[in-house]
Protein backbone atom coordinates (compact mmCIF):
# COMPACT_ATOMS: atom_id res chain seq x y z
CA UNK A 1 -22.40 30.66 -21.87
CA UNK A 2 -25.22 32.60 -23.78
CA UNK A 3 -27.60 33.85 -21.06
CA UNK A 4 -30.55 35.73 -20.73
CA UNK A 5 -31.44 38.73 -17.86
CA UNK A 6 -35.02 37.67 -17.06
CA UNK A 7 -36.86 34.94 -18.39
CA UNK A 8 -40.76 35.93 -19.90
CA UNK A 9 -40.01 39.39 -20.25
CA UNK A 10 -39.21 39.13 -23.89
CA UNK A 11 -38.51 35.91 -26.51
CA UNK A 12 -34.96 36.19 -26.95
CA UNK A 13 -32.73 33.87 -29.50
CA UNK A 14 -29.20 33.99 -30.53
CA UNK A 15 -28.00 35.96 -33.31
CA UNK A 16 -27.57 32.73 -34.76
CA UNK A 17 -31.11 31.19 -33.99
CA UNK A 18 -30.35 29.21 -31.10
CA UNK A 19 -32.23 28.90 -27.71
CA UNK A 20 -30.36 30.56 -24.44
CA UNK A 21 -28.40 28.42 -22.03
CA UNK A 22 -30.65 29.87 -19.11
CA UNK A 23 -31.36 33.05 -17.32
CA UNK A 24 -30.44 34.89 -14.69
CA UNK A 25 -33.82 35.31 -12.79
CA UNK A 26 -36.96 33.58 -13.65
CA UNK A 27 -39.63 35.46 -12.28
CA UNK A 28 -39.08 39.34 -10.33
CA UNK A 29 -41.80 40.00 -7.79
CA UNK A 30 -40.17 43.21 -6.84
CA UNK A 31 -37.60 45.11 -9.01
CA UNK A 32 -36.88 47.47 -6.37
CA UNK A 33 -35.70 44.84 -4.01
CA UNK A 34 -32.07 45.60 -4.89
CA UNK A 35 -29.81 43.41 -2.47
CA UNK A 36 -31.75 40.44 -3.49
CA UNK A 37 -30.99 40.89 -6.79
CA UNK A 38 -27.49 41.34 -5.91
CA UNK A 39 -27.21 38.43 -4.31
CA UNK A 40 -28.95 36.31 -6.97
CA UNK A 41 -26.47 37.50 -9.90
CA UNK A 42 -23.31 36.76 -7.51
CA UNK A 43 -24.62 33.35 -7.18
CA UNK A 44 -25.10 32.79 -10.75
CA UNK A 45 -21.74 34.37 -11.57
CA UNK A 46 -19.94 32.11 -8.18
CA UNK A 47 -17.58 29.94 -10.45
CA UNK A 48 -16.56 32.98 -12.73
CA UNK A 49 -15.95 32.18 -16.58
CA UNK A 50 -17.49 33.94 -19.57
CA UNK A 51 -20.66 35.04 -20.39
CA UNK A 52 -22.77 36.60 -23.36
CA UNK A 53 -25.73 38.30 -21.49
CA UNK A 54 -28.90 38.97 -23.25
CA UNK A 55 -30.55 42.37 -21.60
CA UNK A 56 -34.35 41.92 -21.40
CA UNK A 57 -35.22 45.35 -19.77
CA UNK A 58 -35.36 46.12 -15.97
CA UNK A 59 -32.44 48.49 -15.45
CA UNK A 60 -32.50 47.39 -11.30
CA UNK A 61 -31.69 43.90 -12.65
CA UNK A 62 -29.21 44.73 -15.31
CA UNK A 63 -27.34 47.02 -12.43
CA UNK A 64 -27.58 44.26 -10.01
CA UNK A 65 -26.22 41.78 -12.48
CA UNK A 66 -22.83 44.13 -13.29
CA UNK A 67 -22.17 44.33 -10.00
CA UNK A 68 -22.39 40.63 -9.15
CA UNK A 69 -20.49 39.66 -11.32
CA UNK A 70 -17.56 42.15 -10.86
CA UNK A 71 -17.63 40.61 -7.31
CA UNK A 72 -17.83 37.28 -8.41
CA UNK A 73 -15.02 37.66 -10.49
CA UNK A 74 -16.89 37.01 -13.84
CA UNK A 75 -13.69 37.41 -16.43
CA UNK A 76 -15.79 38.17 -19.79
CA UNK A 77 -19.52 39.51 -20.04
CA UNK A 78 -20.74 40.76 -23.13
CA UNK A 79 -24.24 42.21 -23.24
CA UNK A 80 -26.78 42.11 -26.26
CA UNK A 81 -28.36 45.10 -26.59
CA UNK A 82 -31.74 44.36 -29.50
CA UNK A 83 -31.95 46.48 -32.01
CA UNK A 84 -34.80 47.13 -33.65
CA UNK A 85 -34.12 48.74 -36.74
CA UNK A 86 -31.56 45.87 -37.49
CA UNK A 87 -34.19 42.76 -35.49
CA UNK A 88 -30.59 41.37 -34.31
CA UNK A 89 -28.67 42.33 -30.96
CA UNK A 90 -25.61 44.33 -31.22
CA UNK A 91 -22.83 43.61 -28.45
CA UNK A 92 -21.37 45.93 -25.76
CA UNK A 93 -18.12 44.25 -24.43
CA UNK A 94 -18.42 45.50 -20.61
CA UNK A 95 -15.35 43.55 -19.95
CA UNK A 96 -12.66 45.88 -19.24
CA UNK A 97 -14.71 47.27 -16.79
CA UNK A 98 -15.28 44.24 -14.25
C-alpha cells in the first residue's frame, strides 16, 4: 500500500505518476499532541502488512507513525524521502528496525 504522512501538506505522486492509496492523517490541529498521534498511526497500521510511506514533513507525526507501527506489527515500511535535486523520492527501508 503506497501511503502518504499527512494529506495537504504537500502534492505527493508515485515515482511512477500514480495517485496515493490514502494517508495517514488528514488534517493535524496540534502536532504536539503526541499520544494522539500515536494512537492514530496504530490504528491505521491494526491489520499489519506492507507499506510504502510518503513523508510530508512534521517530524512529531513521522515519529508517531514509526512507533505505531512497530506496535502494530507493521512487517515492511519503506519511507520516501523527496529529493529535490533529483524531483523524485528516494527510499529508506526502515524495516529491519520495526
Amino acid at each position: 500500500m503506497h501511503i502518504g504522512l499527512c494529506e495537504g501538506r504537500h502534492e505527493i505522486k508515485q515515482n511512477n505518476g500514480e495517485a496515493l492509496d490514502g494517508f495517514i492523517f488528514s488534517q493535524v490541529d496540534s502536532p504536539m499532541d503526541f499520544l494522539s498521534h500515536f494512537h492514530t498511526a496504530m490504528d491505521f497500521f491494526e491489520k499489519g502488512g506492507e507499506y510504502t510511506l510518503y513523508v510530508t514533513g512534521l517530524t512529531t507525526l513521522l515519529t508517531a507513525t514509526l512507533l505505531g507501527a512497530e506496535k502494530a506489527g507493521v512487517e515492511s515500511l519503506v519511507l520516501m524521502h523527496y529529493d529535490r535535486e533529483s524531483g523524485k523520492y528516494v527510499p529508506q527501508d526502515v524495516s529491519p528496525l520495526l
